[in-house]
C-alpha atoms as a PDB file:
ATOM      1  CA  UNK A   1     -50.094-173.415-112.521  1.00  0.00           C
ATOM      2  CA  UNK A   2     -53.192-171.395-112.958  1.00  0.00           C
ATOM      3  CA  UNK A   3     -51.455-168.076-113.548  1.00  0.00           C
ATOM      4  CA  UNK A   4     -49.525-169.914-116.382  1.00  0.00           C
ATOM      5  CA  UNK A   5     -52.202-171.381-117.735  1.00  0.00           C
ATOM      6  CA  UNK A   6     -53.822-167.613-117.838  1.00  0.00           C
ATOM      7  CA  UNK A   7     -49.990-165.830-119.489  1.00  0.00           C
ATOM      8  CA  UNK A   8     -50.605-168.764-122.313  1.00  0.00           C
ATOM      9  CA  UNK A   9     -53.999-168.043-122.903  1.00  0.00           C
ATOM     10  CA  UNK A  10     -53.231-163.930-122.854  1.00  0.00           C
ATOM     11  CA  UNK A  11     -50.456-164.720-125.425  1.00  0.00           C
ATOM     12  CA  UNK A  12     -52.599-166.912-127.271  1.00  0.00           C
ATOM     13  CA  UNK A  13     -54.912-164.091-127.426  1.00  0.00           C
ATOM     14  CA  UNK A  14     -52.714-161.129-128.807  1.00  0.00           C
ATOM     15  CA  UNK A  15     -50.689-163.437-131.244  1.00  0.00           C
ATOM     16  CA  UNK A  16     -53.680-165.124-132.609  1.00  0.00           C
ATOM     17  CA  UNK A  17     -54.713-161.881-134.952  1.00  0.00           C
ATOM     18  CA  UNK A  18     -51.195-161.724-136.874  1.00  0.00           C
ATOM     19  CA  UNK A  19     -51.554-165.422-137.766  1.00  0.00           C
ATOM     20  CA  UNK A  20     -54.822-164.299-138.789  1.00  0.00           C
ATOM     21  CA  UNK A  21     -53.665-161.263-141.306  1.00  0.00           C
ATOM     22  CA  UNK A  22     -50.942-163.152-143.066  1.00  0.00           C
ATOM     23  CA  UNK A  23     -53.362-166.665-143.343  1.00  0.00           C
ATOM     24  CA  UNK A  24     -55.841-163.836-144.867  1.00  0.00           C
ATOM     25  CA  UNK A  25     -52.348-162.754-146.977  1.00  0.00           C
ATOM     26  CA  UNK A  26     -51.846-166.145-148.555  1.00  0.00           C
ATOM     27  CA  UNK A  27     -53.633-167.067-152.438  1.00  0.00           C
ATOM     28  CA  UNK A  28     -57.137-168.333-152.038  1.00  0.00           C
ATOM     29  CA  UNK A  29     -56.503-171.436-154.478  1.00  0.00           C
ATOM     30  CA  UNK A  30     -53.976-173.970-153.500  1.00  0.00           C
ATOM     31  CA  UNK A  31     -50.805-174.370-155.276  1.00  0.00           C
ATOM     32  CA  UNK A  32     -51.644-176.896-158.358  1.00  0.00           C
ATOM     33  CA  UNK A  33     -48.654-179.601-157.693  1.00  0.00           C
ATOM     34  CA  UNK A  34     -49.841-181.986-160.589  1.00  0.00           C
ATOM     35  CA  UNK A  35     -49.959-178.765-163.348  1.00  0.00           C
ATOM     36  CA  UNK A  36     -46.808-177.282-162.260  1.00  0.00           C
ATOM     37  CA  UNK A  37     -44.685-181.180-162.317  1.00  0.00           C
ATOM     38  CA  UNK A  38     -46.757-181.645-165.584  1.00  0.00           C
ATOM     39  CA  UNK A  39     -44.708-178.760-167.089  1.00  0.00           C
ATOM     40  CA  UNK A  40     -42.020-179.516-166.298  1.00  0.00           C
ATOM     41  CA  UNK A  41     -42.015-182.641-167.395  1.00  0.00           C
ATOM     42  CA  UNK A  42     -43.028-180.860-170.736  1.00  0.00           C
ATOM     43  CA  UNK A  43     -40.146-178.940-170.646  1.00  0.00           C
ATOM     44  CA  UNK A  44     -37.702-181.371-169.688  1.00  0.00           C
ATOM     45  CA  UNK A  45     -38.972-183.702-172.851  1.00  0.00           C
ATOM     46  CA  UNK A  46     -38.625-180.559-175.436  1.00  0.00           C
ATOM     47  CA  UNK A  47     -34.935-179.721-174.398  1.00  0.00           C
ATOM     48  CA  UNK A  48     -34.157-183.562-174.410  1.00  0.00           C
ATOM     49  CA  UNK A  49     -35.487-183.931-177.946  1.00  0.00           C
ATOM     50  CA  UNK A  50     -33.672-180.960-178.786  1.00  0.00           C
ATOM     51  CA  UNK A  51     -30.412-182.569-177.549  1.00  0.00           C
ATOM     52  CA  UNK A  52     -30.831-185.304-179.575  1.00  0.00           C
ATOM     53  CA  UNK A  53     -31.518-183.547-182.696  1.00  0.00           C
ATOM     54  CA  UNK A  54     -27.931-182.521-182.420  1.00  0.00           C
ATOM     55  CA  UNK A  55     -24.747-184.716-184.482  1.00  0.00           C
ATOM     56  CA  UNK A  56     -20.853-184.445-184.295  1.00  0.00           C
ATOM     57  CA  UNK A  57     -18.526-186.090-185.811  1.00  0.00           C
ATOM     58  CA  UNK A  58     -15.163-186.372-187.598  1.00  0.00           C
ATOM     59  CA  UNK A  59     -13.364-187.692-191.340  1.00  0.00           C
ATOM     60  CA  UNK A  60     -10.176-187.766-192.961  1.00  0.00           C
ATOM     61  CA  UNK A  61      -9.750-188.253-196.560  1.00  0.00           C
ATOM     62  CA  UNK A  62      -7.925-186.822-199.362  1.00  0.00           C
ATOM     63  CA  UNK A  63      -7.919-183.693-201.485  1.00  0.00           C
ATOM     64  CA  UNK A  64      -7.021-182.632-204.893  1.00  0.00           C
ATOM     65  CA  UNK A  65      -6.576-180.112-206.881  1.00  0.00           C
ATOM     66  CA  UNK A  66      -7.925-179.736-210.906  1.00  0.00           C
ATOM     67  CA  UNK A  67      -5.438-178.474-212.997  1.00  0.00           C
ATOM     68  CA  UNK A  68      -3.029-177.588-210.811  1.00  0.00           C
ATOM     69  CA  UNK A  69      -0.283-179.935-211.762  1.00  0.00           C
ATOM     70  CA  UNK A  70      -1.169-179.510-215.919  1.00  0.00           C
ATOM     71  CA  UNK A  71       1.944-178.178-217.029  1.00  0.00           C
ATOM     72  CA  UNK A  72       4.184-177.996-214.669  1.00  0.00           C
ATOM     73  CA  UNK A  73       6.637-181.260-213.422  1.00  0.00           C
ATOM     74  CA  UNK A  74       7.413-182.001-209.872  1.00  0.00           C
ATOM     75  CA  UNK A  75       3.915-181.071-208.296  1.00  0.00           C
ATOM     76  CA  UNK A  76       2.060-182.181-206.237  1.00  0.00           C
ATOM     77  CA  UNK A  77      -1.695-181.703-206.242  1.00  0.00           C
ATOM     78  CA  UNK A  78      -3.014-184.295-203.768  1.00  0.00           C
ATOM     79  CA  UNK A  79      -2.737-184.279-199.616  1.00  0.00           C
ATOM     80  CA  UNK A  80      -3.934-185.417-197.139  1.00  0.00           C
ATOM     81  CA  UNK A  81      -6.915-184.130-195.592  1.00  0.00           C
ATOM     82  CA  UNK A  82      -9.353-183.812-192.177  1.00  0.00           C
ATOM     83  CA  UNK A  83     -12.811-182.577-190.881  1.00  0.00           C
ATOM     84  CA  UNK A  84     -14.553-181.865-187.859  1.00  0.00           C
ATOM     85  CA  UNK A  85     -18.458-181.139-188.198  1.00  0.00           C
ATOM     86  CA  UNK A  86     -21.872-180.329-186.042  1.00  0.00           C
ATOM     87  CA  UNK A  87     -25.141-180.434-187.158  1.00  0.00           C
ATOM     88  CA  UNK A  88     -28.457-179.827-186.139  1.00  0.00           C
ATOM     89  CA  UNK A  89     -31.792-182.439-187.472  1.00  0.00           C
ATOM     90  CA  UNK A  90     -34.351-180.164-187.955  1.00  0.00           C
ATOM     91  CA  UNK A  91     -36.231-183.384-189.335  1.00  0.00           C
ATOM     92  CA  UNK A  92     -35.883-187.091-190.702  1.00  0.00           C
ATOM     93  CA  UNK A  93     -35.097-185.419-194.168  1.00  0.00           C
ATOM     94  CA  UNK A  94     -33.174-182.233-193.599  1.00  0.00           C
ATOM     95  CA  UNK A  95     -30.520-181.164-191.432  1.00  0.00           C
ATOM     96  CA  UNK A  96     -28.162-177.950-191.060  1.00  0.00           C
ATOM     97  CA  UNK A  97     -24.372-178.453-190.927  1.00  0.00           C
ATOM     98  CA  UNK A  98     -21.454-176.649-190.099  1.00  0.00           C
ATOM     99  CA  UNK A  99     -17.262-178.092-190.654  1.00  0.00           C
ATOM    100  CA  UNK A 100     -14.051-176.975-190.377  1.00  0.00           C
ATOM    101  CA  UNK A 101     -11.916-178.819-193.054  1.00  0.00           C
ATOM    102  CA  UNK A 102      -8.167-178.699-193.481  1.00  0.00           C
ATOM    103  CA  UNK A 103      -7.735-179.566-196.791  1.00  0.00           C
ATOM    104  CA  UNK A 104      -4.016-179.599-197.443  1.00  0.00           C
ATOM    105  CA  UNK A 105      -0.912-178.499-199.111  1.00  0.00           C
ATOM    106  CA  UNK A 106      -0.058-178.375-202.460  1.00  0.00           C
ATOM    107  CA  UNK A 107       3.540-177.224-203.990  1.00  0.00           C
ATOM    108  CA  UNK A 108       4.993-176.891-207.420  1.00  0.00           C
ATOM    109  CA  UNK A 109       7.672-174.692-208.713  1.00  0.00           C
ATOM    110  CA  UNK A 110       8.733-173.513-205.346  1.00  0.00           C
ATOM    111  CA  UNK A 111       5.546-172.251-204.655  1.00  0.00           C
ATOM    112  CA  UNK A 112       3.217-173.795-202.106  1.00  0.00           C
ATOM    113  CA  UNK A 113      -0.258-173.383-200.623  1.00  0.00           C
ATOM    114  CA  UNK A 114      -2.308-174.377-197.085  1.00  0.00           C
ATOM    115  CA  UNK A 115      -5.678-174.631-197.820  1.00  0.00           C
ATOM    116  CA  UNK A 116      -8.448-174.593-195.240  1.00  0.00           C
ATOM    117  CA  UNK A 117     -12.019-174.008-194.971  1.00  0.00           C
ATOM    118  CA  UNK A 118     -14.842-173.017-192.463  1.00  0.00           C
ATOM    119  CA  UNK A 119     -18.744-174.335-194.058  1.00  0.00           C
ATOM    120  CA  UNK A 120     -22.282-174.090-193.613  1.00  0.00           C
ATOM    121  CA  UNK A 121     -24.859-175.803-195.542  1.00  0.00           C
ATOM    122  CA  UNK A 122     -28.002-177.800-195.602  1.00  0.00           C
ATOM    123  CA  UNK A 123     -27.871-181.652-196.093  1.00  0.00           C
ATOM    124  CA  UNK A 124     -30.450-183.568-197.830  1.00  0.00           C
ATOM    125  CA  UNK A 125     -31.143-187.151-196.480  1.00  0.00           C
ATOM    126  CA  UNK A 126     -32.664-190.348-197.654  1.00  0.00           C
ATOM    127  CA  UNK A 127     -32.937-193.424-196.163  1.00  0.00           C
ATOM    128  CA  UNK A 128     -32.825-196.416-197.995  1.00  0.00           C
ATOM    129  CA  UNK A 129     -33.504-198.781-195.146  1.00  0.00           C
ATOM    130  CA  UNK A 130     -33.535-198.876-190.826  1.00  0.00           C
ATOM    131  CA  UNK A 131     -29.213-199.255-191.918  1.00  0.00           C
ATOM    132  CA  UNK A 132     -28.525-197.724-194.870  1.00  0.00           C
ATOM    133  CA  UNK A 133     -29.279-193.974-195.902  1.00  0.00           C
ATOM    134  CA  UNK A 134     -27.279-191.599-198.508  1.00  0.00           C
ATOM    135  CA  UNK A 135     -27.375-187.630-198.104  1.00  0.00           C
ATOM    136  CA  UNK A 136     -26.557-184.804-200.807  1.00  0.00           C
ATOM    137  CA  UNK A 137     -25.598-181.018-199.062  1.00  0.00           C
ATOM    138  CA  UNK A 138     -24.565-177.451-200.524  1.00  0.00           C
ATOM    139  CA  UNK A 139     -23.817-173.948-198.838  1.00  0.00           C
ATOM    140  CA  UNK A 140     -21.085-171.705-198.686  1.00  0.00           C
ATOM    141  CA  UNK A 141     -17.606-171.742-197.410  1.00  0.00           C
ATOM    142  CA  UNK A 142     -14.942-169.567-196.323  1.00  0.00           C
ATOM    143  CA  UNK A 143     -11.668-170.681-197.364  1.00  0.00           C
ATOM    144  CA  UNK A 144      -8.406-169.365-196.934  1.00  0.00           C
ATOM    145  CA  UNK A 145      -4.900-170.577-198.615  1.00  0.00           C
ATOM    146  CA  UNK A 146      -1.799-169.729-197.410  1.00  0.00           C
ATOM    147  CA  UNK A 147       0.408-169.467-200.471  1.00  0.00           C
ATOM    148  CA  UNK A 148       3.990-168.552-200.268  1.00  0.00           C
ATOM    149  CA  UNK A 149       3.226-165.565-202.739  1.00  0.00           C
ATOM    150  CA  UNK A 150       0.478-164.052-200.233  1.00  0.00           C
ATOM    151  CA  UNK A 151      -2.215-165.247-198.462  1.00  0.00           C
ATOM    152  CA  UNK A 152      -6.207-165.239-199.805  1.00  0.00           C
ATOM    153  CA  UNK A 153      -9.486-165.523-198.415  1.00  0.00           C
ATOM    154  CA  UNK A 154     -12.975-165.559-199.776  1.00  0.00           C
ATOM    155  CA  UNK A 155     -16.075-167.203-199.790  1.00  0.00           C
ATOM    156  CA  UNK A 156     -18.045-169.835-202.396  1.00  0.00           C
ATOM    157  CA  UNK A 157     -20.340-172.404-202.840  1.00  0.00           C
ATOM    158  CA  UNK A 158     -19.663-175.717-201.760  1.00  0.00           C
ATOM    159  CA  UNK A 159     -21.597-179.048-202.313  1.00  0.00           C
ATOM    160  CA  UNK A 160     -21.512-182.542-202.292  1.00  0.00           C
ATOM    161  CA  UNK A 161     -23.205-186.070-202.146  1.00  0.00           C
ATOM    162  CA  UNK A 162     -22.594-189.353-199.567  1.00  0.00           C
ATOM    163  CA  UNK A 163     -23.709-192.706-197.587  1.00  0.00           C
ATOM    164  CA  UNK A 164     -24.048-193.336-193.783  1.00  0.00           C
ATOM    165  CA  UNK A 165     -24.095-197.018-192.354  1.00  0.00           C
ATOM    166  CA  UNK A 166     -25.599-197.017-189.211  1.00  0.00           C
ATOM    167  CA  UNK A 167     -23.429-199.579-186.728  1.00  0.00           C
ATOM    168  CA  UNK A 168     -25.309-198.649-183.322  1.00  0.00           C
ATOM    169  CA  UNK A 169     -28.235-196.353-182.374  1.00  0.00           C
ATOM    170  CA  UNK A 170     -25.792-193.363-181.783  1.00  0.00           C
ATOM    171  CA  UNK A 171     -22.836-194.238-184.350  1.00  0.00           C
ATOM    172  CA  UNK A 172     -22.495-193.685-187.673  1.00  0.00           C
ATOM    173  CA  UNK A 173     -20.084-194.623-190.644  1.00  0.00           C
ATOM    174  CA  UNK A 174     -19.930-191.395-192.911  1.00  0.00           C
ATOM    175  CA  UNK A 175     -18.542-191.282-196.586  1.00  0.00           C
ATOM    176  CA  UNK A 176     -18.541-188.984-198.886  1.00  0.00           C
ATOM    177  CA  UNK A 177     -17.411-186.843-201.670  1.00  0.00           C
ATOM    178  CA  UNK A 178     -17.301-182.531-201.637  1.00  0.00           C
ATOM    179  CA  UNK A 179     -16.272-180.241-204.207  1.00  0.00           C
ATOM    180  CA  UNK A 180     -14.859-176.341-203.370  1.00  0.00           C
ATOM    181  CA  UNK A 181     -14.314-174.512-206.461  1.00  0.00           C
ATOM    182  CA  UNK A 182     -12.235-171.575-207.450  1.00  0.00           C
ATOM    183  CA  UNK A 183      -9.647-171.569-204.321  1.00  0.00           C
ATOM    184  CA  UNK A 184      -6.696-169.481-205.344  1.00  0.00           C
ATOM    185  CA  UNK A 185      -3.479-170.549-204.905  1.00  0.00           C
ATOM    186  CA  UNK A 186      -1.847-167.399-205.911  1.00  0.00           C
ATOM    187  CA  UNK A 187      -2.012-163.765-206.893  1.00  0.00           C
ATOM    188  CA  UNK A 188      -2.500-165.287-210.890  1.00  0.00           C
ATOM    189  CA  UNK A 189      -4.376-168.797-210.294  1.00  0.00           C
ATOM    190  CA  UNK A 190      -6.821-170.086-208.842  1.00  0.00           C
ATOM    191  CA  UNK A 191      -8.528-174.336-208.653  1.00  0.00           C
ATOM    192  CA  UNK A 192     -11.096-176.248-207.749  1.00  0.00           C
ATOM    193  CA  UNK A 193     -10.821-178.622-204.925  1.00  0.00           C
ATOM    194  CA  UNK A 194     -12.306-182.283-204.610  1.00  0.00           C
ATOM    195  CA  UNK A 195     -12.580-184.279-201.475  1.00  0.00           C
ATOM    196  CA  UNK A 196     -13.434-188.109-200.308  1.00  0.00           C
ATOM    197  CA  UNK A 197     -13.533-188.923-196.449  1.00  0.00           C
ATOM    198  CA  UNK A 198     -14.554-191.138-194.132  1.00  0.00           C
ATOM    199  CA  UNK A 199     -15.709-190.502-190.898  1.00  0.00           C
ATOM    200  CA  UNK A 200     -17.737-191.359-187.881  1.00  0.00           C
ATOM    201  CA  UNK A 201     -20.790-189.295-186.912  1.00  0.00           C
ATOM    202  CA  UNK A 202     -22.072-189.594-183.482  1.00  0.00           C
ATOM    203  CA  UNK A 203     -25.102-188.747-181.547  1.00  0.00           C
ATOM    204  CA  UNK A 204     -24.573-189.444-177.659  1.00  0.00           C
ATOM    205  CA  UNK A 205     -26.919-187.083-175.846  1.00  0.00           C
END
């Protein structure tokens, strides 16, 4: 038992200065627990609040055409229409937006033309009351119509005015009326589009 006792103390002995090196090793100030779950806490709150700053949503509608249908019979200047948007609150007042919209078909004379259009703009708000709150937004767009003559692209202004009805903390009713102007629907004419919806907007995260 004795010469045990001595091995342990002899091991004791030579291991004890390597303990002693790395203690020496370690930071001299402890590790501040309290600062270090503060910040993140910090953090966590700032990409929360970002998250909710964000809005989707969705609207169909109708579309129509100015003087498309002036002269000739048989046309058709109105569809159908749809929209799927994001957006960003940068504030109560003002928000950034982006859509897709398909805005429809319109035919006359043989001739047709699929109109569709990606958007960005800003969007103006005011609230009325803790329900009721109406919004007015412009930007630019990048529409493209398929006509059966060929097939154009470019890139306008687009603007418009509205009303949400807030039915729950995250859920909105969304109406509201948006103008595109000077789409062409062929190689010799070209027509401003108008647009009503209604939609939902949501806000979830």
């Amino acid at each position: 038992m004795k010469t045990n006792n001595k091995l342990k103390a002899l091991i004791a002995l030579a291991v004890f200065p390597l303990f002693s090196n790395v203690y020496a090793d370690l930071p001299s100030n402890p590790f501040n627990y309290a600062k270090a779950s503060a910040a993140y806490v910090d953090a966590t709150n700032t990409a929360t609040g970002m998250m909710e700053r964000i809005y989707f949503g969705g609207s169909f509608g109708a579309s129509e055409a100015d003087n498309y249908c002036e002269i000739t019979k048989g046309c058709a200047d109105k569809d159908s229409s749809w929209k799927a948007f994001a957006g960003y609150k940068i504030n109560e007042l003002l928000s950034a937006e982006a859509a897709y919209t398909s805005i429809g078909d319109l035919h006359k004379a043989g001739a047709a033309s699929d109109i569709s259009a990606l958007s960005v703009a800003g969007v103006a708000n005011l609230p009325i009351n803790d329900q009721f709150g109406i919004f007015g937004k412009a930007g630019f767009s990048r529409w493209t119509s398929e006509n059966t003559d060929s097939k154009k692209s470019g890139t306008g202004l687009t603007y418009g005015v509205g009303a949400k009805v807030n039915l729950s903390e995250s859920m909105k009713l969304r109406a509201e009326w948006e103008r595109l102007p000077s789409i062409e629907t062929s190689n010799t004419e070209e027509t401003d589009i108008n647009m009503l919806s209604v939609g939902i907007e949501l806000s979830t995260f």
